[in-house]
N, C-alpha and C. Protein backbone atom coordinates (compact mmCIF):
# COMPACT_ATOMS: atom_id res chain seq x y z
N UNK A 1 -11.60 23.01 2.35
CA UNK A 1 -10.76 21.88 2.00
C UNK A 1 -9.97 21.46 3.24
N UNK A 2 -10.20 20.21 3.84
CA UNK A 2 -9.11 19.73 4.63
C UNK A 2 -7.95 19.35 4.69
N UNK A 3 -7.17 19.81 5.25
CA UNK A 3 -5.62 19.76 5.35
C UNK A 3 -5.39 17.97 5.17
N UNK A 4 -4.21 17.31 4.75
CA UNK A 4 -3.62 16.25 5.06
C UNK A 4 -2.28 15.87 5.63
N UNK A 5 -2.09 15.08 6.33
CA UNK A 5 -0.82 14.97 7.30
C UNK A 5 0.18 13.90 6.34
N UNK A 6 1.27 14.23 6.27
CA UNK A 6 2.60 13.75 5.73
C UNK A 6 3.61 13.40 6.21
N UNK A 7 3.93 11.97 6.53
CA UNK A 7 5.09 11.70 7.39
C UNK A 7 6.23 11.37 6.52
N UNK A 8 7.71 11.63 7.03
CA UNK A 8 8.54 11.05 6.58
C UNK A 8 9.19 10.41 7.71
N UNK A 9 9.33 9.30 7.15
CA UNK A 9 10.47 7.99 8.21
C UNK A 9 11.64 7.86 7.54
N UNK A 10 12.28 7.37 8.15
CA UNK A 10 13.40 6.20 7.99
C UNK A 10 14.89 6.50 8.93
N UNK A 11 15.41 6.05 8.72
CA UNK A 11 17.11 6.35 9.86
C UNK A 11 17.40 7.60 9.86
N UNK A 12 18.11 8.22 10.33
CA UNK A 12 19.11 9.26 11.03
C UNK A 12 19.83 9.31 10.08
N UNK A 13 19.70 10.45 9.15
CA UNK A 13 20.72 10.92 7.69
C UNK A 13 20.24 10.62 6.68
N UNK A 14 18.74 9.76 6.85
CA UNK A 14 18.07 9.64 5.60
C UNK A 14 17.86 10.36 4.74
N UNK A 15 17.24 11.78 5.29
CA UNK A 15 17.06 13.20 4.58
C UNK A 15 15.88 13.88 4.56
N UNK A 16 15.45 12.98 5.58
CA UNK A 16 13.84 12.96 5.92
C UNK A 16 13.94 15.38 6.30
N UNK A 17 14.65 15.76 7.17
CA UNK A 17 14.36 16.58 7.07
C UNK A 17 14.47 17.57 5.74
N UNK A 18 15.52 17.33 4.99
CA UNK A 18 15.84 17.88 3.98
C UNK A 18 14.46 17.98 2.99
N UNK A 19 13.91 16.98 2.64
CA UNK A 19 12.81 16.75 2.11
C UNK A 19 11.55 17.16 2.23
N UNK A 20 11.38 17.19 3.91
CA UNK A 20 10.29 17.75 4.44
C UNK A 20 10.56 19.23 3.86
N UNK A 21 11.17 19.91 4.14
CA UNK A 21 11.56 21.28 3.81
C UNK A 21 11.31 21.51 2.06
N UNK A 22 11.64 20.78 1.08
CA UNK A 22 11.29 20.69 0.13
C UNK A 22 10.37 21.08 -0.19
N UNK A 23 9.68 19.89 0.29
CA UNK A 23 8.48 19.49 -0.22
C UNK A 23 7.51 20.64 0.74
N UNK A 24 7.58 21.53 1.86
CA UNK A 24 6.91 22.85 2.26
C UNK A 24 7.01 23.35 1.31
N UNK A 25 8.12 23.95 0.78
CA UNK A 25 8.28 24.90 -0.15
C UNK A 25 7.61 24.71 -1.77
N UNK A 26 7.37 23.75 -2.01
CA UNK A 26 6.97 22.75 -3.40
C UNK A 26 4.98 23.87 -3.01
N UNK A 27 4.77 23.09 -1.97
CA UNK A 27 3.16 23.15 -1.61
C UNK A 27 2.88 24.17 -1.05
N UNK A 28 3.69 25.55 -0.85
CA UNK A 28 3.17 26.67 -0.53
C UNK A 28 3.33 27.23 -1.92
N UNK A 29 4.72 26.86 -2.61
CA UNK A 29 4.59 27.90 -3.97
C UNK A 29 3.19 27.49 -4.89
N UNK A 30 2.51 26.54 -4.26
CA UNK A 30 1.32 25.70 -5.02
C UNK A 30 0.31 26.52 -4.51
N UNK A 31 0.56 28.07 -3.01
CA UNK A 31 -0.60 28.28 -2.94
C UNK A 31 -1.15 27.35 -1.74
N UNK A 32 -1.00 26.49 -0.85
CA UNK A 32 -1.35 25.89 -0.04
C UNK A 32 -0.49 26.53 1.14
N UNK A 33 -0.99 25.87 2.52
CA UNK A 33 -0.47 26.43 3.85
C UNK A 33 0.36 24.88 4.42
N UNK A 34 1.03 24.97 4.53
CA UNK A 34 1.93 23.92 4.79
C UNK A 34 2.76 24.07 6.47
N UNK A 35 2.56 23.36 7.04
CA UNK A 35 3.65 23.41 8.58
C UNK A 35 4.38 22.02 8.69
N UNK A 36 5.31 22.17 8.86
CA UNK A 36 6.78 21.24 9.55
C UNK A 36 6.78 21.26 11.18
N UNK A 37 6.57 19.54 11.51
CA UNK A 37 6.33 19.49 12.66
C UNK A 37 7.56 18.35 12.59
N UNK A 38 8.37 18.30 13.77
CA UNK A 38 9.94 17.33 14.08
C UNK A 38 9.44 16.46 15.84
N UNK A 39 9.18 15.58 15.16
CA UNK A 39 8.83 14.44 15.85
C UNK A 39 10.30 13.59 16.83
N UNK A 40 10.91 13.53 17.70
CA UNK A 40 10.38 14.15 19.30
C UNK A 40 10.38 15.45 19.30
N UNK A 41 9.59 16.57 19.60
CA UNK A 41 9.51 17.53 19.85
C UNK A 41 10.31 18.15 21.11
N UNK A 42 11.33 18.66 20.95
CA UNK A 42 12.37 18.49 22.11
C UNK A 42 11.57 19.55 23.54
N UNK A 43 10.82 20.81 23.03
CA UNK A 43 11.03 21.36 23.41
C UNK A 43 9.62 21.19 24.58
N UNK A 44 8.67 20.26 24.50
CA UNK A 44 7.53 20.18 25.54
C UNK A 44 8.34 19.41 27.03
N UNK A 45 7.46 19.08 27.53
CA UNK A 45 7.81 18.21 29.43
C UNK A 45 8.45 16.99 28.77
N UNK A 46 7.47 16.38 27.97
CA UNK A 46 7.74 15.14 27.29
C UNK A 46 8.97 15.23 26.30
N UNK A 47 9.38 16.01 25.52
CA UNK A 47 10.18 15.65 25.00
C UNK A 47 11.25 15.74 25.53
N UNK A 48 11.77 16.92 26.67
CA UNK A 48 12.46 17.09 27.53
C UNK A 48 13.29 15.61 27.92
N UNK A 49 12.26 14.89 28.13
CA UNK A 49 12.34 13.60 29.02
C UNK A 49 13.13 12.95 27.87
N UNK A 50 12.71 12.51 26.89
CA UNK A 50 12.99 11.94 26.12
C UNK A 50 14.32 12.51 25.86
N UNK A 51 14.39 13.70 25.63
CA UNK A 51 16.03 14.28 25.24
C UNK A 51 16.86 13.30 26.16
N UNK A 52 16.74 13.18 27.77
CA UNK A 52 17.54 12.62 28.46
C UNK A 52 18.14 11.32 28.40
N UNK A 53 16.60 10.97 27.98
CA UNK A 53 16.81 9.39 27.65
C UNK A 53 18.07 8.96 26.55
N UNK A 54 17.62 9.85 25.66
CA UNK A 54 18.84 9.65 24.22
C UNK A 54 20.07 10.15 24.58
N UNK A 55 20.26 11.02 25.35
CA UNK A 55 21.19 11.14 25.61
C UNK A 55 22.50 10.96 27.13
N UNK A 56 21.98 10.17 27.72
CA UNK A 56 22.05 9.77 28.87
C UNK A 56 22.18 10.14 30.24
N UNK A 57 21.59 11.39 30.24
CA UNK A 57 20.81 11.87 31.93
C UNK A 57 19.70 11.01 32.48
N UNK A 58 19.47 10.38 31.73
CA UNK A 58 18.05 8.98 31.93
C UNK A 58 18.29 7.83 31.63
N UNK A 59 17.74 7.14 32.22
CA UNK A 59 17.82 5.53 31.79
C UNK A 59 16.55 4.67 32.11
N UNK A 60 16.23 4.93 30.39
CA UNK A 60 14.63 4.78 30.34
C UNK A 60 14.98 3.15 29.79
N UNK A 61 14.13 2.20 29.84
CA UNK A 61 13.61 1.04 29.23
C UNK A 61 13.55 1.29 28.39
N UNK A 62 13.67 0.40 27.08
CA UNK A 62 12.70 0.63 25.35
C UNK A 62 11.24 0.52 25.83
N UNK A 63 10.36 -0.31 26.76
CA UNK A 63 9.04 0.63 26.57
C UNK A 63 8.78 1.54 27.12
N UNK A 64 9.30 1.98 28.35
CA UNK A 64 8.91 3.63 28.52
C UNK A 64 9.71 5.06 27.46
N UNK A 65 10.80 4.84 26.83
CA UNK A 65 11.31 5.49 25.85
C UNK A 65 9.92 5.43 24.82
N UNK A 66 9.52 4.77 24.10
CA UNK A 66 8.26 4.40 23.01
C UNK A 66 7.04 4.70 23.67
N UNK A 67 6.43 4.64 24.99
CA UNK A 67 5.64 5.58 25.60
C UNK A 67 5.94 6.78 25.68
N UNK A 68 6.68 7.44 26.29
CA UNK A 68 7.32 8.96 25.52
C UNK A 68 7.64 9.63 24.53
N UNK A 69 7.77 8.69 23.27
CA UNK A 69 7.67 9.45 22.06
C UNK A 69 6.06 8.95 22.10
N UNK A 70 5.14 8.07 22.09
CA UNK A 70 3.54 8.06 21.41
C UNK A 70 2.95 9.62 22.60
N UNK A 71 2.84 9.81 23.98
CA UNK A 71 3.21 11.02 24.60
C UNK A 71 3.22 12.07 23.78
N UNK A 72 4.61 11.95 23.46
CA UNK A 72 5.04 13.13 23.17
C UNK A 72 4.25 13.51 21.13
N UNK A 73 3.71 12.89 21.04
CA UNK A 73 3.07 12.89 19.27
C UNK A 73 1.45 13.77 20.45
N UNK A 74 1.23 12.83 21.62
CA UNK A 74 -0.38 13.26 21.81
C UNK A 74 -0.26 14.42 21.80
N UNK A 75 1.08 15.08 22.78
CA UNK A 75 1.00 16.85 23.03
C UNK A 75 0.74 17.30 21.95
N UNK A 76 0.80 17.14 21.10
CA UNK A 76 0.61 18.12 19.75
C UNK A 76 -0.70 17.56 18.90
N UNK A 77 -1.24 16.80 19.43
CA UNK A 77 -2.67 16.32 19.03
C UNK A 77 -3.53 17.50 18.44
N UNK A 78 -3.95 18.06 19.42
CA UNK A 78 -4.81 18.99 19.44
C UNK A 78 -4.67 20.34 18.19
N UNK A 79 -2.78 20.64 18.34
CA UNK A 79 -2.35 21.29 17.38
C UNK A 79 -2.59 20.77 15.64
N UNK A 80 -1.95 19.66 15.87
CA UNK A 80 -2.40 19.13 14.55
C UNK A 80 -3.57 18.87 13.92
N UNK A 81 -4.49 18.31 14.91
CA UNK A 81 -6.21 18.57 14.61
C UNK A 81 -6.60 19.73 13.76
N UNK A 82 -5.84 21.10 15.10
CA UNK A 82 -6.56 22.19 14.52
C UNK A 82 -6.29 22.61 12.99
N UNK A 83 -4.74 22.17 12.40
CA UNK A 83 -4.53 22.88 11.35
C UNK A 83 -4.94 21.89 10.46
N UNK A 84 -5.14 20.77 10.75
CA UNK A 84 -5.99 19.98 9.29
C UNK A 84 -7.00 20.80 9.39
N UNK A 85 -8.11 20.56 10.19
CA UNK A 85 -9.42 21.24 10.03
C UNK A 85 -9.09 22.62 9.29
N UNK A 86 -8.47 23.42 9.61
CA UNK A 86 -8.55 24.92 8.55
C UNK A 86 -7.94 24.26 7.36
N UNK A 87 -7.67 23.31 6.81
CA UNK A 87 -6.71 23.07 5.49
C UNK A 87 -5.36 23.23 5.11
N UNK A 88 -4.66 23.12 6.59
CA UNK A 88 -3.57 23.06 6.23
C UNK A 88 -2.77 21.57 6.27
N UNK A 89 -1.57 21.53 5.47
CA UNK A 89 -0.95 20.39 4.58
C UNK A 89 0.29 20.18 6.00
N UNK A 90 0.14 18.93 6.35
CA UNK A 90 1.06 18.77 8.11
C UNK A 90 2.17 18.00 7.85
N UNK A 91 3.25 18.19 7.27
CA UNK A 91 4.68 17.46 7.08
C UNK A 91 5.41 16.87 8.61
N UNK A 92 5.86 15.66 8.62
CA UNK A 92 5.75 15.52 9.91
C UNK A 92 7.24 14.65 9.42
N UNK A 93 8.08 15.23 10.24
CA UNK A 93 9.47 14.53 10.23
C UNK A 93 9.81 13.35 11.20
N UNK A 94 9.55 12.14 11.21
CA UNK A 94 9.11 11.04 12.31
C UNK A 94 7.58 11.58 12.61
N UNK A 95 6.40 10.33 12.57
CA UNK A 95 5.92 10.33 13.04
C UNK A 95 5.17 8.61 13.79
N UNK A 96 3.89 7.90 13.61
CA UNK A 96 3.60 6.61 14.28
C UNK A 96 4.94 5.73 13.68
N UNK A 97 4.90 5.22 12.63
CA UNK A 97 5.68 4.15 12.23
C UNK A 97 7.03 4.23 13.09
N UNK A 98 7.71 5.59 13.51
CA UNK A 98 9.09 5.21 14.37
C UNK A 98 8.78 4.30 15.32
N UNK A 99 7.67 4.57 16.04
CA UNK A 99 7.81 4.17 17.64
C UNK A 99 7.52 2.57 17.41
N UNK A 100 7.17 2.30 16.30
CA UNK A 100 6.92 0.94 15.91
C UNK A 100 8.24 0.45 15.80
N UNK A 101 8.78 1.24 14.08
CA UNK A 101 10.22 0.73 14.15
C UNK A 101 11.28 0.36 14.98
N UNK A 102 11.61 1.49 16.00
CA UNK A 102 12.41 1.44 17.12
C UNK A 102 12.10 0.50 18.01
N UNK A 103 10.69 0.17 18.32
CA UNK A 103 10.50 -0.67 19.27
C UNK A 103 10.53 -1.89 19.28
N UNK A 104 9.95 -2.26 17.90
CA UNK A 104 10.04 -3.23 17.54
C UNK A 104 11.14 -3.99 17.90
N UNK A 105 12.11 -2.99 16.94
CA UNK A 105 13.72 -3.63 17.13
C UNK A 105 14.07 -3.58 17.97
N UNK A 106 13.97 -3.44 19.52
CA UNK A 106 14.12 -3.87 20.78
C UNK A 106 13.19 -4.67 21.74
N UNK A 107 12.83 -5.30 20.48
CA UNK A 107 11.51 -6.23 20.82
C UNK A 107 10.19 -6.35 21.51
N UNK A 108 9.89 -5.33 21.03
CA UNK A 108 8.25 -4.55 21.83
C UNK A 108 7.64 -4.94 20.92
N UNK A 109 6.27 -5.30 21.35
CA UNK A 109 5.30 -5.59 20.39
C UNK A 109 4.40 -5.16 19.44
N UNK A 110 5.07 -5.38 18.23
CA UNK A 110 4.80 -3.78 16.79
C UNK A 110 3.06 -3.54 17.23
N UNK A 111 1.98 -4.90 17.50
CA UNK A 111 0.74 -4.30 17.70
C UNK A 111 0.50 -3.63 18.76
N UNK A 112 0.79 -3.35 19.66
CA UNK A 112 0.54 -2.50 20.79
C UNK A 112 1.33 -1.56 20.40
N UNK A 113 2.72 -1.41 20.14
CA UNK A 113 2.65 0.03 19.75
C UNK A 113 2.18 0.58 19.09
N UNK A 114 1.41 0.16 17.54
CA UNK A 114 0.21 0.44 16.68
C UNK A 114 -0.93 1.37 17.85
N UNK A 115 -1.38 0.47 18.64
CA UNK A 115 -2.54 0.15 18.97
C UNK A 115 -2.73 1.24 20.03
N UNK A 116 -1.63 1.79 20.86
CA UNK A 116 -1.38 2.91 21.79
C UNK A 116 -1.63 4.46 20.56
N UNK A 117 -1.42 4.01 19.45
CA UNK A 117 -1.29 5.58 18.68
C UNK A 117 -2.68 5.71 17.97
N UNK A 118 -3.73 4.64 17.86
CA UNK A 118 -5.03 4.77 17.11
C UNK A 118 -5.80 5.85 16.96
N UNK A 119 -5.53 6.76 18.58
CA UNK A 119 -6.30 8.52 18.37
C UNK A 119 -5.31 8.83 17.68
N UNK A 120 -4.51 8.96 17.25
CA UNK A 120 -3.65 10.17 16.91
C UNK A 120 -4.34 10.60 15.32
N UNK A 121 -3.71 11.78 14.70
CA UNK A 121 -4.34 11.69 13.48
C UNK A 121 -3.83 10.94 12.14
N UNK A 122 -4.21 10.33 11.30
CA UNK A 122 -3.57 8.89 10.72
C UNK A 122 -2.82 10.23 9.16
N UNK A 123 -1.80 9.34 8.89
CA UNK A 123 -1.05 10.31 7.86
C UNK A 123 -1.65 9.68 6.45
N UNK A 124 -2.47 10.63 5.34
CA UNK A 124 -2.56 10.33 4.67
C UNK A 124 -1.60 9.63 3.66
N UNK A 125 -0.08 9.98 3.79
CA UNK A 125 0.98 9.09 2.85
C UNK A 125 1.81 9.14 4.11
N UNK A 126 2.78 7.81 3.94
CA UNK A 126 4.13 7.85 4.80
C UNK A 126 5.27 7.39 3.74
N UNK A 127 6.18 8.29 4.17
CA UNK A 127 7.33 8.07 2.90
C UNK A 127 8.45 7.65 3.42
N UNK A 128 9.08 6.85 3.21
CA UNK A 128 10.13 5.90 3.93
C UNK A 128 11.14 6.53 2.48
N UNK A 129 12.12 6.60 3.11
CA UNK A 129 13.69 7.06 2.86
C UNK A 129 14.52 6.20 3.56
N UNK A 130 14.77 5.11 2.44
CA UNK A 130 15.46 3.90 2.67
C UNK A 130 16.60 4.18 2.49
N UNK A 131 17.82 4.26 3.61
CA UNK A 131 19.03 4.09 3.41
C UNK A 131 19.79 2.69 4.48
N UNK A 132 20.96 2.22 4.18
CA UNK A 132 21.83 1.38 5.17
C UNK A 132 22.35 2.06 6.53
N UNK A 133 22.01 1.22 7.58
CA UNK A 133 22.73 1.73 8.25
C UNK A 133 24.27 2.49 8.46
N UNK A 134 24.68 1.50 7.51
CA UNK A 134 26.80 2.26 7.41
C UNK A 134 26.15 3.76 6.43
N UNK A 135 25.18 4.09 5.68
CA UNK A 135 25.09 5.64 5.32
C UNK A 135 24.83 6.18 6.25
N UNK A 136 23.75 6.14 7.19
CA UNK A 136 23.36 6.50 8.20
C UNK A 136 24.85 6.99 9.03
N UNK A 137 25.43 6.13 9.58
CA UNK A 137 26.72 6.80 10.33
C UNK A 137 27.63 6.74 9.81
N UNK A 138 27.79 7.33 8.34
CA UNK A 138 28.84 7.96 7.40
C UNK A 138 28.27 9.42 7.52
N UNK A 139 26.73 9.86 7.06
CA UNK A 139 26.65 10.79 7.04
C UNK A 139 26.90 12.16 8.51
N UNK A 140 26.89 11.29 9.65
CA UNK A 140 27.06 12.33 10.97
C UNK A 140 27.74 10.83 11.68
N UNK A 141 28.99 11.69 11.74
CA UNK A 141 30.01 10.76 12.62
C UNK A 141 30.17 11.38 13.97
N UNK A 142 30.12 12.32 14.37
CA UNK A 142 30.07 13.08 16.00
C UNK A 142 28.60 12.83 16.42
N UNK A 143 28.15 13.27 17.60
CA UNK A 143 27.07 13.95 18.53
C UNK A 143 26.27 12.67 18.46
N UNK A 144 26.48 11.70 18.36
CA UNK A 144 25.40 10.42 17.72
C UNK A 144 24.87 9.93 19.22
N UNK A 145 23.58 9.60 19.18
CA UNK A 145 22.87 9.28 20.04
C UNK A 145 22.89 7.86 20.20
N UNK A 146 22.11 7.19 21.40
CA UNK A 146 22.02 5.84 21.55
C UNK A 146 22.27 4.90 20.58
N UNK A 147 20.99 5.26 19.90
CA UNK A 147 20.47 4.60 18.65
C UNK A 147 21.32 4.74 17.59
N UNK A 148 21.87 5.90 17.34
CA UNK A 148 22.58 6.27 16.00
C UNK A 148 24.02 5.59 15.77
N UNK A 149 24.13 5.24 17.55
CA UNK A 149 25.80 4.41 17.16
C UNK A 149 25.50 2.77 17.19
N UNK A 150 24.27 2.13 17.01
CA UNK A 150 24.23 1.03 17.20
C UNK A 150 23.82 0.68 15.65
N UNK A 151 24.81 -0.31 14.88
CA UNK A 151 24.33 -0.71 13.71
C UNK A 151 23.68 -1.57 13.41
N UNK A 152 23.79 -2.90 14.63
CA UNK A 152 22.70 -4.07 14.23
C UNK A 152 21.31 -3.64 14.76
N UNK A 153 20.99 -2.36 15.65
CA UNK A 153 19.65 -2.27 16.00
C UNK A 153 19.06 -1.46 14.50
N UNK A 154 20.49 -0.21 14.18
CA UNK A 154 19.59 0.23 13.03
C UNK A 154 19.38 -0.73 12.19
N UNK A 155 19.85 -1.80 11.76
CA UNK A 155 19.70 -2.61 10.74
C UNK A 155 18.40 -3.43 10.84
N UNK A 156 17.83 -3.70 12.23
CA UNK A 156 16.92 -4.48 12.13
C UNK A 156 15.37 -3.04 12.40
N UNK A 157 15.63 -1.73 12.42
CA UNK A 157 15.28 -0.94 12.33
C UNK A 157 14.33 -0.48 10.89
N UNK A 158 15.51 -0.77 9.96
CA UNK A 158 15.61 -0.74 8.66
C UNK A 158 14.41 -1.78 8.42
N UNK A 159 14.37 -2.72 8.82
CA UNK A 159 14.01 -3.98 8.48
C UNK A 159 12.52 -3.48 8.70
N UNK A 160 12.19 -3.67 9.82
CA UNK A 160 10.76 -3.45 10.29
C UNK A 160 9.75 -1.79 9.22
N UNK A 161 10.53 -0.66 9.11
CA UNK A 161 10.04 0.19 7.98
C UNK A 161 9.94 -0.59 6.84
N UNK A 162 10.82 -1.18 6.21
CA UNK A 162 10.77 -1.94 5.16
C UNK A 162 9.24 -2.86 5.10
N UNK A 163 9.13 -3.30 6.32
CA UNK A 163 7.88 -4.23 6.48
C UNK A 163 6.68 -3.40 6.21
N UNK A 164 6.93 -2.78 7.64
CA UNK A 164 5.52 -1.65 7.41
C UNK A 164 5.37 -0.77 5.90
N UNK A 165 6.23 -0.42 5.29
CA UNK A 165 6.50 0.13 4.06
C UNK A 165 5.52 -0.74 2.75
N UNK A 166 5.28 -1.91 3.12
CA UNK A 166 4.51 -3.10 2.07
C UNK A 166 3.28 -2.63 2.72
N UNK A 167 2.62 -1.70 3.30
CA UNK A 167 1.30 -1.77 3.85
C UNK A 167 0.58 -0.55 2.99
N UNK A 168 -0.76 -0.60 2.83
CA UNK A 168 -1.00 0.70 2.33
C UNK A 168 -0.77 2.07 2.63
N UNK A 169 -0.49 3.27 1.98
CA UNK A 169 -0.25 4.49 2.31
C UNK A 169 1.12 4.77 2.57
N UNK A 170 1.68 3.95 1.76
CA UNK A 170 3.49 3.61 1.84
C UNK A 170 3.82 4.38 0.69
N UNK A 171 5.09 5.06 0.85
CA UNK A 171 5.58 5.27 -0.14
C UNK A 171 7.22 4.78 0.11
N UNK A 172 7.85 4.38 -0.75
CA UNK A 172 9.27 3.95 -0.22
C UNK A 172 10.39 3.83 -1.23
N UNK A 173 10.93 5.11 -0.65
CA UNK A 173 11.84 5.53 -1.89
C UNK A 173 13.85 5.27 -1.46
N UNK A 174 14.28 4.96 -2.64
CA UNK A 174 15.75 5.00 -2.30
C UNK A 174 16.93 6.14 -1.59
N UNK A 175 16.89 6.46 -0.31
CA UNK A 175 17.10 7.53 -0.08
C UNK A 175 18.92 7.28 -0.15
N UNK A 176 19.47 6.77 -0.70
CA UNK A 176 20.75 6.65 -1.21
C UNK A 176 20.93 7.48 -2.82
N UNK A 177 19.91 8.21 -3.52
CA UNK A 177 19.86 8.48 -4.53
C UNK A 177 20.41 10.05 -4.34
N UNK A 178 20.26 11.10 -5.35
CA UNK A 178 20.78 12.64 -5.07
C UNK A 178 19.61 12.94 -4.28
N UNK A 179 19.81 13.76 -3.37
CA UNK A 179 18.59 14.79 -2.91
C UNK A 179 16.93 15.22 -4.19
N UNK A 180 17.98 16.12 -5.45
CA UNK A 180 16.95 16.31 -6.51
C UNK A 180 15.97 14.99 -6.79
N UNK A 181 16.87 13.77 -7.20
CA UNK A 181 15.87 12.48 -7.62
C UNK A 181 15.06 12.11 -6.35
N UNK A 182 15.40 12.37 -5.56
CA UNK A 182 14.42 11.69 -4.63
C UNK A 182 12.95 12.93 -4.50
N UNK A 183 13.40 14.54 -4.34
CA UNK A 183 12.69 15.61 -4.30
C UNK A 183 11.63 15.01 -5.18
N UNK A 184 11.60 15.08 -6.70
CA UNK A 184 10.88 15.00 -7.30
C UNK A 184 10.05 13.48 -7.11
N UNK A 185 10.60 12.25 -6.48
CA UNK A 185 9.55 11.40 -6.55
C UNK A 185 8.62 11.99 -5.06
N UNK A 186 8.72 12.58 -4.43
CA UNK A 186 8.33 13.06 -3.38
C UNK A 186 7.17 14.10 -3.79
N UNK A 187 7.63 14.58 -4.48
CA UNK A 187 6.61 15.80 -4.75
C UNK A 187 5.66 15.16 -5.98
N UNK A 188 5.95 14.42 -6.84
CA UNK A 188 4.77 13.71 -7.31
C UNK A 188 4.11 12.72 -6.97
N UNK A 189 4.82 12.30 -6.16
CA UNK A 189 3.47 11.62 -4.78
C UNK A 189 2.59 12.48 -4.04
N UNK A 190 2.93 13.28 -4.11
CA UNK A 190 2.45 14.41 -3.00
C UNK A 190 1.52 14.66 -3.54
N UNK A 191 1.80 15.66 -4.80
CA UNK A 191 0.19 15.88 -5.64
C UNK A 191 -0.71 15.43 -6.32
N UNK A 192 -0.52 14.15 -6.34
CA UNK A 192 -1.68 13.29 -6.28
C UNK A 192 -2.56 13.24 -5.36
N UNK A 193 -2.33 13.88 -4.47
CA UNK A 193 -3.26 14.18 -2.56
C UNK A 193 -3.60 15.12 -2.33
N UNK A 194 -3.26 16.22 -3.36
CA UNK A 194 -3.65 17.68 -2.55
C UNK A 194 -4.40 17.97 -4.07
């Protein structure tokens, strides 16, 4: 049985990790092999870079920032390949749709950033965890990065998931709701796929 890949998107405090974690635990007690992968991956060359960028030892452009995260998804190409092929279930906390989102909203062109990620491996569902930007920086008011203190970029951020969210293999849920209500629409999306 082949593994399938699972992304969750949306802003910074959405709950995208909270969920991911969930929903591991949902699909191993099911008996399946499940891994959590956190999209920039801080800890390769590439993500390194990227750390700087967000946090300002660098001063990257929005398209070389969005070349460094699609980068930084390839390093782990190979990894992710391998564990679909044995059947394992790939939860992916950010994965293609950010570099779209983000870029977008600094006006990069959503098809080429599409179009740069075409090898990568495609996520059988993507689940958007729709919240407002003012939740977003209610929920973490310190340590906030570039992005996280800017509200009209998250807003038009918001906007562009929302778009891509109308496309197939969308799922797009109210992530302003409790943790539990959202868990469960999550996990019965889920097993409809596995």
């Amino acid at each position: 049985m082949r593994g399938i890949l699972i992304a969750f998107e949306g802003l910074d405090q959405s709950g995208k990790q909270t969920q991911a974690e969930r929903l591991k635990a949902e699909i191993e007690q099911r008996g399946r092999r499940c891994v959590l992968l956190d999209f920039p991956s801080y800890e390769t060359p590439i993500g390194k870079e990227i750390d700087g960028g967000l946090h300002g030892s660098r001063d990257y452009g929005a398209d070389v920032m969005q070349l460094l995260y699609v980068a930084n998804r390839y390093e782990k190409k190979p990894q992710i390949e391998a564990m679909l092929a044995e059947g394992t279930i790939v939860v992916c906390d950010r994965y293609m749709a950010s570099s779209i989102a983000y870029g977008e909203s600094q006006g990069l062109d959503p098809a080429w950033l599409l179009e740069m990620q075409r090898f990568l491996p495609p996520a059988a569902l993507t689940i958007l965890l729709d919240i407002a930007p003012e939740t977003a920086a209610g929920r973490k008011t310190t340590n906030r990065d570039k992005y996280e203190r800017d509200l009209a970029l998250l807003s038009r951020v918001r906007e562009s998931y929302r778009r891509q969210a109308t496309g197939p293999g969308w799922l797009r849920l109210d992530g302003e709701r409790s943790k539990d209500v959202v868990s469960a629409d999550v996990i019965a999306a889920v097993l409809q796929l596995i």
